[in-house]
PDB file of N, CA and C in Angstrom:
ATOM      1  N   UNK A   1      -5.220  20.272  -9.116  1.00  0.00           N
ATOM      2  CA  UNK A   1      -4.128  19.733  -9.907  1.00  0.00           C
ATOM      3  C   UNK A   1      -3.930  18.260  -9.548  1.00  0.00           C
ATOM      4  N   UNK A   2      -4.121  17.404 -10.456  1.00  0.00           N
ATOM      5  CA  UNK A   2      -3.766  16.010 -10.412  1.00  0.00           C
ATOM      6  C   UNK A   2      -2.307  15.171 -10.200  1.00  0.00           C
ATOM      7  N   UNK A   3      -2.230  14.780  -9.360  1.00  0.00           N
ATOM      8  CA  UNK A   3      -0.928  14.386  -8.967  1.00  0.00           C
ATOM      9  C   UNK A   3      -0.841  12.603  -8.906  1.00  0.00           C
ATOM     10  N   UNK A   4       0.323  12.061  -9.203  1.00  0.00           N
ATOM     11  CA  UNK A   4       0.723  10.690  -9.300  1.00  0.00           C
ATOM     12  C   UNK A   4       1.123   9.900  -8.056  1.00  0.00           C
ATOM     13  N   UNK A   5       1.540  11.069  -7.719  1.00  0.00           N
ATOM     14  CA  UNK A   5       2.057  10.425  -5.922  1.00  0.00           C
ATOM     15  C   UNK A   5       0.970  10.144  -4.970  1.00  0.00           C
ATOM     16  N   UNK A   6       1.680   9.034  -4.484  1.00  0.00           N
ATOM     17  CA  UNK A   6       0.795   8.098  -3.410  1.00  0.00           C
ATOM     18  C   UNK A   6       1.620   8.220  -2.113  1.00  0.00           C
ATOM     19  N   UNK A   7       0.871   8.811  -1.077  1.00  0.00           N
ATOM     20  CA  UNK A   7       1.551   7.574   0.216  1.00  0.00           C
ATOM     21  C   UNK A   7       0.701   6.881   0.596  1.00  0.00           C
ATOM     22  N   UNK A   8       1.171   5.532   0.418  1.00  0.00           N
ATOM     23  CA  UNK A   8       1.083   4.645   1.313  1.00  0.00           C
ATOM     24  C   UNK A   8       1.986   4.087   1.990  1.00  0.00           C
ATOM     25  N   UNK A   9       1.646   3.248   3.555  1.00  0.00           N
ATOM     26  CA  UNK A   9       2.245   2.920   3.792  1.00  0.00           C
ATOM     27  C   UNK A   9       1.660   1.171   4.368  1.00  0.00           C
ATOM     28  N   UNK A  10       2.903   0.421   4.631  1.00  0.00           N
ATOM     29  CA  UNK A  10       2.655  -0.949   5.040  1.00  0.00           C
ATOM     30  C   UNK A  10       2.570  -0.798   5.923  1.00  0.00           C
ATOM     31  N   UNK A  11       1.710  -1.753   6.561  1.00  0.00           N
ATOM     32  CA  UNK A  11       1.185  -2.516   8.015  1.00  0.00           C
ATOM     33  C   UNK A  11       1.231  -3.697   7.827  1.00  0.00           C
ATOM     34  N   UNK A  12       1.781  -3.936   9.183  1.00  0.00           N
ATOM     35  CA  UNK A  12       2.715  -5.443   9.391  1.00  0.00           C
ATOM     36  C   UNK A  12       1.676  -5.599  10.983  1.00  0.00           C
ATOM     37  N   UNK A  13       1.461  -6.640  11.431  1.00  0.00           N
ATOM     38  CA  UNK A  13       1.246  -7.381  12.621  1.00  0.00           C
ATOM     39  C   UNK A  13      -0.437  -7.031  12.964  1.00  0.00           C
ATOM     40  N   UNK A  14      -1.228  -7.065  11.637  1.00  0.00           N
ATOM     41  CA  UNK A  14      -2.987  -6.596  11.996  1.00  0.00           C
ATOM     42  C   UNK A  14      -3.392  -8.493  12.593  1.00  0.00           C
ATOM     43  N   UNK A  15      -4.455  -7.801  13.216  1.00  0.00           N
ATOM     44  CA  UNK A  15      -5.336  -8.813  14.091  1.00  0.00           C
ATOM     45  C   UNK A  15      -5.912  -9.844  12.641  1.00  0.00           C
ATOM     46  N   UNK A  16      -6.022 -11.348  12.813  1.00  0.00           N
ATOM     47  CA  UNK A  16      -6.610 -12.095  11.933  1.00  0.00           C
ATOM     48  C   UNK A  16      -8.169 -11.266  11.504  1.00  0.00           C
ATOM     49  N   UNK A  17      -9.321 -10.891  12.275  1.00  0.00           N
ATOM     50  CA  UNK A  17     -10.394  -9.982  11.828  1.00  0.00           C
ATOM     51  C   UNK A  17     -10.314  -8.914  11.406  1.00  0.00           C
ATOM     52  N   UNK A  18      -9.386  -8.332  11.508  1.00  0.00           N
ATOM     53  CA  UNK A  18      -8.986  -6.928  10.885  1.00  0.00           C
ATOM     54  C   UNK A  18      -9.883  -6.648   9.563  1.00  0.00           C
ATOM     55  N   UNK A  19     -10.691  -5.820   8.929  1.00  0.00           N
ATOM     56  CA  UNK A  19     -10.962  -5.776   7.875  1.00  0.00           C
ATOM     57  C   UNK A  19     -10.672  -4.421   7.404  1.00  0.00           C
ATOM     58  N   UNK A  20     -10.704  -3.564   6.320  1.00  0.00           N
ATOM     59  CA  UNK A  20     -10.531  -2.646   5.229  1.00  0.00           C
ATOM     60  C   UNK A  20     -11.075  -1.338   6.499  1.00  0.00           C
ATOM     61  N   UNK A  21     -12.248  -1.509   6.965  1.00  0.00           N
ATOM     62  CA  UNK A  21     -12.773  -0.571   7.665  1.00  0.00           C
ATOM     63  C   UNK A  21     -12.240  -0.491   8.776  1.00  0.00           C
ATOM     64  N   UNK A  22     -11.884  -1.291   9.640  1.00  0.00           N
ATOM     65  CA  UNK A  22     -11.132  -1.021  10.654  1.00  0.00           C
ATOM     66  C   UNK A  22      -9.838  -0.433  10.518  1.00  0.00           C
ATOM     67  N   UNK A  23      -8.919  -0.868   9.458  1.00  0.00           N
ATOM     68  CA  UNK A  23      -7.687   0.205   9.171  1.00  0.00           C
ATOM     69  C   UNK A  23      -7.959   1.638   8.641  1.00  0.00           C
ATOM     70  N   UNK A  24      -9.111   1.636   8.106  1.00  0.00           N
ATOM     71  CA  UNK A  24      -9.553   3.119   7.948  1.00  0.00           C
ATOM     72  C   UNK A  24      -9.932   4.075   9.064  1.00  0.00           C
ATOM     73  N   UNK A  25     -10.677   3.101   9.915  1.00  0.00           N
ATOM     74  CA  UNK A  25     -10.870   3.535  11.269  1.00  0.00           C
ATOM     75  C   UNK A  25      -9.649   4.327  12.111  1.00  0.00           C
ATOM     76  N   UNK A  26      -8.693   3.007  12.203  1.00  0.00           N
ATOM     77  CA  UNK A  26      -7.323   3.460  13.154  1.00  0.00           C
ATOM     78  C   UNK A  26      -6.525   4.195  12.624  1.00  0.00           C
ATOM     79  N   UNK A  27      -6.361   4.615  11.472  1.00  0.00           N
ATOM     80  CA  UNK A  27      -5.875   5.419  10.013  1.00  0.00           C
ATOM     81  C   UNK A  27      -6.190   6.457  10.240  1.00  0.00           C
ATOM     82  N   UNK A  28      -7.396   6.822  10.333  1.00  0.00           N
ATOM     83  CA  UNK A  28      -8.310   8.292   9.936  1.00  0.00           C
ATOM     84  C   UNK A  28      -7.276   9.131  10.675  1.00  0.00           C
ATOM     85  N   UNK A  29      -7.211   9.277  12.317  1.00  0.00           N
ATOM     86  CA  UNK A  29      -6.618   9.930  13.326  1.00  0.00           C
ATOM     87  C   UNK A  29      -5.912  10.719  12.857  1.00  0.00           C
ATOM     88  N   UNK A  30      -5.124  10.387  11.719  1.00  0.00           N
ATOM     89  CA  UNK A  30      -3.693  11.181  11.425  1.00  0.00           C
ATOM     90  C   UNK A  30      -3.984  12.179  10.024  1.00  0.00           C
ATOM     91  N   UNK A  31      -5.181  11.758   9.432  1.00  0.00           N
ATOM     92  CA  UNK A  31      -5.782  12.295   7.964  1.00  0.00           C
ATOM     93  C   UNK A  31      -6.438  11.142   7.303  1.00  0.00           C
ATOM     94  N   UNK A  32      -6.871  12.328   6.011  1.00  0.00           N
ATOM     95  CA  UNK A  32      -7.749  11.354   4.845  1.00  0.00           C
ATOM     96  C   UNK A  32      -7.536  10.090   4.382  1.00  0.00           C
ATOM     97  N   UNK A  33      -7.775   9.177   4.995  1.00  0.00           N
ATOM     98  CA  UNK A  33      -7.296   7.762   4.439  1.00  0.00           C
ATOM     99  C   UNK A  33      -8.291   7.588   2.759  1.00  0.00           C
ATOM    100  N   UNK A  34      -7.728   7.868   1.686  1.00  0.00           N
ATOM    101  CA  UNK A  34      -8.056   7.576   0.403  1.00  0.00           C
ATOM    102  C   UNK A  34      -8.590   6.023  -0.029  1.00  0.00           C
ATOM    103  N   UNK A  35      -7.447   5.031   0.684  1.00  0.00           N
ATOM    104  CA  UNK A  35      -7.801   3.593   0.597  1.00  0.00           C
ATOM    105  C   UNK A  35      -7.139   2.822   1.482  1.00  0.00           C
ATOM    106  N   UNK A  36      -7.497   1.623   1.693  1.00  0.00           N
ATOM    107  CA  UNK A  36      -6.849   0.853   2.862  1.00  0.00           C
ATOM    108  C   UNK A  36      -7.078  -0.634   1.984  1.00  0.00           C
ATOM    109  N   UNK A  37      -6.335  -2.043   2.340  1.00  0.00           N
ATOM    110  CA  UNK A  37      -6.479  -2.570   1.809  1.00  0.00           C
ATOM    111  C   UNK A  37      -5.706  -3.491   2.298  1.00  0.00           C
ATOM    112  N   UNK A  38      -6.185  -4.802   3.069  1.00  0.00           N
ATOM    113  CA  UNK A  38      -5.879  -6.109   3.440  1.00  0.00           C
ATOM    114  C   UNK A  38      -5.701  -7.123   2.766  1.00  0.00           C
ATOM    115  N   UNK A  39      -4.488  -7.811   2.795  1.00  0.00           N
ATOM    116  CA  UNK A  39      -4.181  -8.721   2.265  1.00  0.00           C
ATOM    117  C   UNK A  39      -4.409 -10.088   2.167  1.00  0.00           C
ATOM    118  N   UNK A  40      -5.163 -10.804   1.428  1.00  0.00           N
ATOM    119  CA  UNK A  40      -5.462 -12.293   1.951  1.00  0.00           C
ATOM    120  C   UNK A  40      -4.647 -13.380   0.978  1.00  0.00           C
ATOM    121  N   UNK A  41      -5.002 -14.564   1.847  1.00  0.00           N
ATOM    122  CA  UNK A  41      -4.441 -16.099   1.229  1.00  0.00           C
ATOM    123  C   UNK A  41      -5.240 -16.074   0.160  1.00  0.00           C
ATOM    124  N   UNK A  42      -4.804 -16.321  -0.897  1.00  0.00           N
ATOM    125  CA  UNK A  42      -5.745 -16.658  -2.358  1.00  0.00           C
ATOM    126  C   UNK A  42      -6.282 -18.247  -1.701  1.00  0.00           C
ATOM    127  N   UNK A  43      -5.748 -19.026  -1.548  1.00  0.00           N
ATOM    128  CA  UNK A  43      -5.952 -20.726  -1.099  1.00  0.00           C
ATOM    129  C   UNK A  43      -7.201 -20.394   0.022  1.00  0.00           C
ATOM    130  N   UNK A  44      -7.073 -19.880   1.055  1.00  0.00           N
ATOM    131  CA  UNK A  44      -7.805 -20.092   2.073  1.00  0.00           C
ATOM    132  C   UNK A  44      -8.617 -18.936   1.988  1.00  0.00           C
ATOM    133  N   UNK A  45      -8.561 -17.815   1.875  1.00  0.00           N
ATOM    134  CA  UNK A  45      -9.030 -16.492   2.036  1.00  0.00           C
ATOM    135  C   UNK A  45      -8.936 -15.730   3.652  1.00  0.00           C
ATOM    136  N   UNK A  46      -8.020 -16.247   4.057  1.00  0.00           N
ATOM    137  CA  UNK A  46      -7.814 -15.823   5.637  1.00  0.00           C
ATOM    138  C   UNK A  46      -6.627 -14.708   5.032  1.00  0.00           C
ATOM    139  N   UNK A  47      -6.696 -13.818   6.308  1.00  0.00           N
ATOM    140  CA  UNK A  47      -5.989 -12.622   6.198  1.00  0.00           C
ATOM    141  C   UNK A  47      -4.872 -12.908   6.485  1.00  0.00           C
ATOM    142  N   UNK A  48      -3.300 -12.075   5.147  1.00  0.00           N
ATOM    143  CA  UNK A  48      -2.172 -12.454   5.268  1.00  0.00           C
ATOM    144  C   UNK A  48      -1.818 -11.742   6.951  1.00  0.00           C
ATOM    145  N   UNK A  49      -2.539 -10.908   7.555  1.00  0.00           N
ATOM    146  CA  UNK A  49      -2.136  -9.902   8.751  1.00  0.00           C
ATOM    147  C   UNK A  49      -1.338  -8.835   8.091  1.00  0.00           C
ATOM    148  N   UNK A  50      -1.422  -8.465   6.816  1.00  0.00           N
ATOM    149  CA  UNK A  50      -0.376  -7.124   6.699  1.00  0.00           C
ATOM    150  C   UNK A  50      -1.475  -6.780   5.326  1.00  0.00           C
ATOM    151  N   UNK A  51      -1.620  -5.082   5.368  1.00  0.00           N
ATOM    152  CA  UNK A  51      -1.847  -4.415   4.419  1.00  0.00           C
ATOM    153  C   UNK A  51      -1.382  -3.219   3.905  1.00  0.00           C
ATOM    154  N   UNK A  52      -2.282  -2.186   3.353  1.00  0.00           N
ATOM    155  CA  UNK A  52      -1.703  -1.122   2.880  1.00  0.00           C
ATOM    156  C   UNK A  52      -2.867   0.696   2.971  1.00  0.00           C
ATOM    157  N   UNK A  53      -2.283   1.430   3.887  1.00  0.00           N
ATOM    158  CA  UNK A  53      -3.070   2.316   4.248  1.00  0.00           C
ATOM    159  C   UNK A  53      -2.327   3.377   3.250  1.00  0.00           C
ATOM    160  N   UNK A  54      -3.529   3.808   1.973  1.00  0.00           N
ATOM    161  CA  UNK A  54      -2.824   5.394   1.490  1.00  0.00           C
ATOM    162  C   UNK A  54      -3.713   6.719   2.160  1.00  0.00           C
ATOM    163  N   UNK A  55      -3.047   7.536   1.774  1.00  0.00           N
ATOM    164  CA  UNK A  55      -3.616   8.772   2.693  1.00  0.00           C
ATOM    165  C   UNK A  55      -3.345   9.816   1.810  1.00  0.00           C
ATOM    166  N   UNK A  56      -4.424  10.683   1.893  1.00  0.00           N
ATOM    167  CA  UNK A  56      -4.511  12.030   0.734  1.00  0.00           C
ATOM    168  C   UNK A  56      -2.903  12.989   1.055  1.00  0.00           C
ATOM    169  N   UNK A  57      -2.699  13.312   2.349  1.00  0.00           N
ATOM    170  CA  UNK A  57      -1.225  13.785   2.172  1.00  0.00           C
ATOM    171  C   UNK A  57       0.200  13.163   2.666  1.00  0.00           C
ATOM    172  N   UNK A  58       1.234  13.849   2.605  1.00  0.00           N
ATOM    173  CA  UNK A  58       2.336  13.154   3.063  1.00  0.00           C
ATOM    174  C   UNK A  58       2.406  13.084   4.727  1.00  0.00           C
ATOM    175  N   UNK A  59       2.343  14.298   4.594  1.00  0.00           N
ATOM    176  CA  UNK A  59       2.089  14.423   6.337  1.00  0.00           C
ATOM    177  C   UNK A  59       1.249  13.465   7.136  1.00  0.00           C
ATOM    178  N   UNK A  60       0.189  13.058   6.702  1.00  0.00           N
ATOM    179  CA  UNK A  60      -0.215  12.164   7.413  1.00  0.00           C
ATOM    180  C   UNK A  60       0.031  10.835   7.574  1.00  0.00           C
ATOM    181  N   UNK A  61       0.579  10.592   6.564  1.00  0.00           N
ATOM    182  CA  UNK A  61       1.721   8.993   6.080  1.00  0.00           C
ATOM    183  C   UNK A  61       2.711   8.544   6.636  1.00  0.00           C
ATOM    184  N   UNK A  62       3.589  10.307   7.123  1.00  0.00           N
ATOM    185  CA  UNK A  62       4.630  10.263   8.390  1.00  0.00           C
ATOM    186  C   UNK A  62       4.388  10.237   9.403  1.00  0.00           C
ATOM    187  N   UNK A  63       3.170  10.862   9.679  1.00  0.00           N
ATOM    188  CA  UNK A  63       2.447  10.556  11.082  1.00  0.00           C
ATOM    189  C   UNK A  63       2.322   9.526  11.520  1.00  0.00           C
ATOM    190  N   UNK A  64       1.539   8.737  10.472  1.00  0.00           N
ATOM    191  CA  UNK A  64       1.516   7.362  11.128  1.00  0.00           C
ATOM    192  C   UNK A  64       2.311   6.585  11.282  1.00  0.00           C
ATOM    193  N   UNK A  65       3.648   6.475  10.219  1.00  0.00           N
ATOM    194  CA  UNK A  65       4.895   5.830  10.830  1.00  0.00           C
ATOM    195  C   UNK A  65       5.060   6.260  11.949  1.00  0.00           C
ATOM    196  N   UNK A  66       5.442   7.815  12.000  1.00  0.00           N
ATOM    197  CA  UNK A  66       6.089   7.678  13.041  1.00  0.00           C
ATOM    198  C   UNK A  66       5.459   7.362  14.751  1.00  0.00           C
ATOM    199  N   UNK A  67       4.393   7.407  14.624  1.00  0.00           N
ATOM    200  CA  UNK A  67       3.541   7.084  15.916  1.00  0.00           C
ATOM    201  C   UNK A  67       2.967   5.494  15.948  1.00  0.00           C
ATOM    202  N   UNK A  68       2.513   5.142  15.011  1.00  0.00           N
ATOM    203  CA  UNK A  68       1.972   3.760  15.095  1.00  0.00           C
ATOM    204  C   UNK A  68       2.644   2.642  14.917  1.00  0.00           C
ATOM    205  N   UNK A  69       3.987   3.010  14.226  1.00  0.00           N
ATOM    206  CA  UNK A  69       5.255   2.262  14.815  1.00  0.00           C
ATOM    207  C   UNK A  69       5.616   1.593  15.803  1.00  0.00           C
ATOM    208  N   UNK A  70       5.629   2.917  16.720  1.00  0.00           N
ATOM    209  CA  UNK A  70       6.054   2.380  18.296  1.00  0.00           C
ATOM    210  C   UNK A  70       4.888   2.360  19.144  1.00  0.00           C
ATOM    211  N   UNK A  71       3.833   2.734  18.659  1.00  0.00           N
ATOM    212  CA  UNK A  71       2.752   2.809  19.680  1.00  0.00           C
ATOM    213  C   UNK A  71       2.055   2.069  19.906  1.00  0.00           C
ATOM    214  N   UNK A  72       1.935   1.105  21.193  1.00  0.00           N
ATOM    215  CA  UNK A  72       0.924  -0.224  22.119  1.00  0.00           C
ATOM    216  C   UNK A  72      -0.252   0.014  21.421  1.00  0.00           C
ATOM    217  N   UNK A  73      -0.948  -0.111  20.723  1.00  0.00           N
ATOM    218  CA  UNK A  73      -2.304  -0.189  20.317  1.00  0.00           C
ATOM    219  C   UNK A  73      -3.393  -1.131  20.825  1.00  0.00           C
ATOM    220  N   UNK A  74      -4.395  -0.443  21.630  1.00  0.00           N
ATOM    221  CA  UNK A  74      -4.879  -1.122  22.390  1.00  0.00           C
ATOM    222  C   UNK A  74      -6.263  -1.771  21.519  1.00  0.00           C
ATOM    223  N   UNK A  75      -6.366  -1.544  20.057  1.00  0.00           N
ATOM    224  CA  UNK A  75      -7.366  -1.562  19.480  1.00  0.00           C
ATOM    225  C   UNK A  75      -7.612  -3.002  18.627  1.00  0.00           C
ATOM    226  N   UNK A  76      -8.783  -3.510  18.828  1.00  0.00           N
ATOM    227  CA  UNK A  76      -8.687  -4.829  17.967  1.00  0.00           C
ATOM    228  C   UNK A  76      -8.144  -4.765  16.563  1.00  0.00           C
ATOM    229  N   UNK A  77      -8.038  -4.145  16.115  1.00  0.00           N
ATOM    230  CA  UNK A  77      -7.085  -4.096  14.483  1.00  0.00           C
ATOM    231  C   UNK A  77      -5.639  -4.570  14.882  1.00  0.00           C
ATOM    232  N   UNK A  78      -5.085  -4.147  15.535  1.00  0.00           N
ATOM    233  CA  UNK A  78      -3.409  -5.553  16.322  1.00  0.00           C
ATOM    234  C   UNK A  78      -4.089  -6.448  17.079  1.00  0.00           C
ATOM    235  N   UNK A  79      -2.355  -6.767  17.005  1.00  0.00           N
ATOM    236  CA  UNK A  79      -2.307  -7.794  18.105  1.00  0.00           C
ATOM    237  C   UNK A  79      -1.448  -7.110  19.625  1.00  0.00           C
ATOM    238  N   UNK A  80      -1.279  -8.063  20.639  1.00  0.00           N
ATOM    239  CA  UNK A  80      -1.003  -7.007  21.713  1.00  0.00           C
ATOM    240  C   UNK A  80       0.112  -6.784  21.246  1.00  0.00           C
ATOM    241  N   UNK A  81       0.666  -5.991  21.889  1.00  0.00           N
ATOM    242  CA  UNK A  81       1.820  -5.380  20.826  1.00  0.00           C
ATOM    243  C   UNK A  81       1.716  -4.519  19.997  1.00  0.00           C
ATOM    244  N   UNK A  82       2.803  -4.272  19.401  1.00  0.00           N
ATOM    245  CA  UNK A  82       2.705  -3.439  18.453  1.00  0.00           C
ATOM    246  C   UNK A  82       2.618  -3.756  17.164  1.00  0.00           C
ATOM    247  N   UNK A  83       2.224  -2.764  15.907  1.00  0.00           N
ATOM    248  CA  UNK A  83       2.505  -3.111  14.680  1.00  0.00           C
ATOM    249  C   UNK A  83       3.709  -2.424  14.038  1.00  0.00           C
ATOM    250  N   UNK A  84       4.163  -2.559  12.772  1.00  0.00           N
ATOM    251  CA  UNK A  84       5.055  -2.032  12.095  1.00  0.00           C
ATOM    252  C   UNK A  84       4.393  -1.471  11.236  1.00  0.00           C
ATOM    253  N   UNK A  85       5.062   0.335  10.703  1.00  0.00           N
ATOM    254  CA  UNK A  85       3.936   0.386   9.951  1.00  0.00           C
ATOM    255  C   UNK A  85       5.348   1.233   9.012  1.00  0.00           C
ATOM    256  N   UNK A  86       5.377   1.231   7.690  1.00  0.00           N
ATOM    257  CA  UNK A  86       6.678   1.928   6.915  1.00  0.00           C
ATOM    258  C   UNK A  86       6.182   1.905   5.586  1.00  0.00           C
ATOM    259  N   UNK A  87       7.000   3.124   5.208  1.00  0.00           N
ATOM    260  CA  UNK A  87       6.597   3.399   3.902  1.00  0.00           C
ATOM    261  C   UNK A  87       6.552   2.331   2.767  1.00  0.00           C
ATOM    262  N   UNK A  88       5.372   2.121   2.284  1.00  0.00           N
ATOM    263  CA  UNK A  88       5.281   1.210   0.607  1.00  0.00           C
ATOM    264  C   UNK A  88       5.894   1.354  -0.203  1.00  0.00           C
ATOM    265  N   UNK A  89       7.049   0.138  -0.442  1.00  0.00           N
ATOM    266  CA  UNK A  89       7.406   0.551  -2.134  1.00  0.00           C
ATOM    267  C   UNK A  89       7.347  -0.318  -2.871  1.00  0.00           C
ATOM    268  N   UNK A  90       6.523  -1.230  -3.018  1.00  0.00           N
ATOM    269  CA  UNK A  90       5.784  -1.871  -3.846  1.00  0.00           C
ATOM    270  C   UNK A  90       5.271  -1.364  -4.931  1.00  0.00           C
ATOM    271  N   UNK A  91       4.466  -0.715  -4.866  1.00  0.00           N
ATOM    272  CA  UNK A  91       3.566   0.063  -5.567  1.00  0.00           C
ATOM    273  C   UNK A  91       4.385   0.891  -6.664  1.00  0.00           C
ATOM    274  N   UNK A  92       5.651   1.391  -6.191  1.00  0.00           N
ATOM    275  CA  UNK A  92       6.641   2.349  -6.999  1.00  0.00           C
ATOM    276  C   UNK A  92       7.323   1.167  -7.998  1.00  0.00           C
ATOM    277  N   UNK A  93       7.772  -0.473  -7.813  1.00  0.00           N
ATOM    278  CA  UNK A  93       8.238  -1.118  -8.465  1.00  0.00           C
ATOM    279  C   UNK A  93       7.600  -2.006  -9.029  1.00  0.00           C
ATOM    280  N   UNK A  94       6.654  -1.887  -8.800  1.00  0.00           N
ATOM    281  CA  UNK A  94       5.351  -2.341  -9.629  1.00  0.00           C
ATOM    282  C   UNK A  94       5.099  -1.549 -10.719  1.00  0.00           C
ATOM    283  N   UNK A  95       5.080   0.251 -10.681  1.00  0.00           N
ATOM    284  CA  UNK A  95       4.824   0.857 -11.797  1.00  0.00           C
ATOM    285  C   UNK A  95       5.859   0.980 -12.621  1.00  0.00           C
ATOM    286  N   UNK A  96       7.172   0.683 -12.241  1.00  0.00           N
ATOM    287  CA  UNK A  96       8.616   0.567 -12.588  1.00  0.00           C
ATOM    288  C   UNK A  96       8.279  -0.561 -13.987  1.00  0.00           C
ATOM    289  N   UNK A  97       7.920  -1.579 -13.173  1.00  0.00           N
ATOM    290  CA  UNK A  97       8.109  -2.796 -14.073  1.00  0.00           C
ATOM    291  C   UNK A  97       6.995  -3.075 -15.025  1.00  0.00           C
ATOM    292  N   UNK A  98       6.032  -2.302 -15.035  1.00  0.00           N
ATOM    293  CA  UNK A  98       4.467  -1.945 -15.657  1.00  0.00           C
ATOM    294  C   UNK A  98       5.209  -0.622 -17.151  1.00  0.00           C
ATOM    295  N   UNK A  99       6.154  -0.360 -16.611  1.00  0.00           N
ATOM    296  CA  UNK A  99       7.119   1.050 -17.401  1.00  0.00           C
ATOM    297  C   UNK A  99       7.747   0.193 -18.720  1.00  0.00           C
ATOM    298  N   UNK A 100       8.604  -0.492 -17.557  1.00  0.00           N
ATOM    299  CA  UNK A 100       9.496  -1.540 -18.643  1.00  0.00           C
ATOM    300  C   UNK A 100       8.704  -2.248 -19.495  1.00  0.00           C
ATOM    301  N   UNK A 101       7.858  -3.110 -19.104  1.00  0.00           N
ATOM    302  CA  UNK A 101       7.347  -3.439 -20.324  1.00  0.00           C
ATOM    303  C   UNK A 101       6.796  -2.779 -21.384  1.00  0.00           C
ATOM    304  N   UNK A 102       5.839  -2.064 -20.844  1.00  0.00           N
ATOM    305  CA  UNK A 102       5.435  -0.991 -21.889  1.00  0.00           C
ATOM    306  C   UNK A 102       6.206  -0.143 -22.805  1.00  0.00           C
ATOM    307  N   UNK A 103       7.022   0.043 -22.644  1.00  0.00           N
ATOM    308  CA  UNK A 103       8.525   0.155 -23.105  1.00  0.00           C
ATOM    309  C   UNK A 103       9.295  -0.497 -24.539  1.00  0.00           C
ATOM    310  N   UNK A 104       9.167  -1.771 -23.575  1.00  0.00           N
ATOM    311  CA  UNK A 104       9.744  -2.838 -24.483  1.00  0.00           C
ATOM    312  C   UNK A 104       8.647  -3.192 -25.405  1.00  0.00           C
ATOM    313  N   UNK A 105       7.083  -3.121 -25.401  1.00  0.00           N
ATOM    314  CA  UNK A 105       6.313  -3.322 -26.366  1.00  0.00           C
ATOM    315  C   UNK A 105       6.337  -2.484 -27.160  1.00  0.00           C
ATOM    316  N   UNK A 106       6.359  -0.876 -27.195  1.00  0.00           N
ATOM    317  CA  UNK A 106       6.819  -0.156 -28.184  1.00  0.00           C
ATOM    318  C   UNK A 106       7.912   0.000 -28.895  1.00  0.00           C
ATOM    319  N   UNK A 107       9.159  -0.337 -28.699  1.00  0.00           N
ATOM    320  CA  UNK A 107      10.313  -0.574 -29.371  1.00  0.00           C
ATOM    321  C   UNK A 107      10.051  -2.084 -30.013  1.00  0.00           C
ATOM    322  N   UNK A 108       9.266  -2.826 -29.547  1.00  0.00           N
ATOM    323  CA  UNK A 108       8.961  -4.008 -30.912  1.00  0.00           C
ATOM    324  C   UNK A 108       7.735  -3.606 -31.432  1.00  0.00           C
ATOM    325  N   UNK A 109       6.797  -3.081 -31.672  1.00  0.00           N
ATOM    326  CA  UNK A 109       6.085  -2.105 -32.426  1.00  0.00           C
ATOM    327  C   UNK A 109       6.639  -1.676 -33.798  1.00  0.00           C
ATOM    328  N   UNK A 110       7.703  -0.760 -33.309  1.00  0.00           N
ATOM    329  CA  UNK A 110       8.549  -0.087 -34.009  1.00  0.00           C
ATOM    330  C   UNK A 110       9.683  -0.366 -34.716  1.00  0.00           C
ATOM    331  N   UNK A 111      10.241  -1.594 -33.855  1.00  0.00           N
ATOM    332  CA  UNK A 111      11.563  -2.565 -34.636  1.00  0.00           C
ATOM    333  C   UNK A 111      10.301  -3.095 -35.988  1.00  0.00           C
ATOM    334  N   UNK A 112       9.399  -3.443 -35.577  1.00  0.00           N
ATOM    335  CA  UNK A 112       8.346  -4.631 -36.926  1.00  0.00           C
ATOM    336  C   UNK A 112       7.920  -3.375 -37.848  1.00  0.00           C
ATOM    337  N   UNK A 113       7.164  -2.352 -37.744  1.00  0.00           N
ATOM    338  CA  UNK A 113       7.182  -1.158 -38.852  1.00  0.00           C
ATOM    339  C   UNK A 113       8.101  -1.060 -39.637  1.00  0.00           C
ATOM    340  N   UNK A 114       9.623  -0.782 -39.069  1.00  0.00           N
ATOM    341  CA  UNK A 114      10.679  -0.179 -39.955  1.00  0.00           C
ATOM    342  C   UNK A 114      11.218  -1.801 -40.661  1.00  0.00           C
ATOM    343  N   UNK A 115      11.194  -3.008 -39.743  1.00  0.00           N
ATOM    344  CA  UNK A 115      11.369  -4.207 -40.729  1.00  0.00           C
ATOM    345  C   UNK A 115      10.314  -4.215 -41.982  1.00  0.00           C
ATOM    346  N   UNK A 116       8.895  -3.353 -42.278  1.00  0.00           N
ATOM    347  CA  UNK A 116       8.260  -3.949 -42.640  1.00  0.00           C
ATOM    348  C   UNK A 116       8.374  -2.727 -44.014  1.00  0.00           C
ATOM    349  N   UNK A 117       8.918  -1.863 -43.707  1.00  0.00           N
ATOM    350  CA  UNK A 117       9.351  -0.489 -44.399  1.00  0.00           C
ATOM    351  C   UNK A 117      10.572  -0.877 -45.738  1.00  0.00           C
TER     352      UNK A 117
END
């Protein structure tokens, strides 16, 4: 059964080398990482340091908040320290506003038919 829901979640404080595979790497631990995905400077192409790990279930999405949150990561994907890692909602107001318009293009569709009626 096909489902719409995503977790992902944000990561805040990744190492400048960090790439796609390495958050999949440090990801996996908790479950199926589906996609991972680092953020860069359009200008420079250097990494913003924050991306986005989704994962096939929920459970594993909470997992990783709740552990990789607070947890020292000794792994080159951070920095010393810790990262922040919390649920995405980007993605939900992004399809929000992907809604609205689409929306609003069919009600002028439909306002120009019945003007044209």
């Amino acid at each position: 059964m096909a489902t719409n829901v995503e977790y992902t979640c944000f990561v805040r404080g990744l190492d400048q080398d960090t790439d796609e595979k390495d958050l999949t790497d440090i990801f996996s631990k908790f479950g199926n990482v589906i996609d991972s995905k680092i953020i860069y400077d359009r200008d420079t192409g250097k990494s913003r340091r924050f991306g986005f790990v989704t994962f096939e279930e929920e459970k594993s999405m909470t997992d990783a908040i709740m552990i990789m949150d607070v947890e020292e990561s000794r792994s080159k994907c951070v920095n010393v320290g810790s990262i922040t890692v919390e649920v995405a909602r980007q993605r939900r107001k992004n399809r929000s506003a992907e809604f609205a318009l689409e929306l609003v293009r069919l009600i002028n569709e439909k306002q120009k038919k019945m003007a044209g009626l």
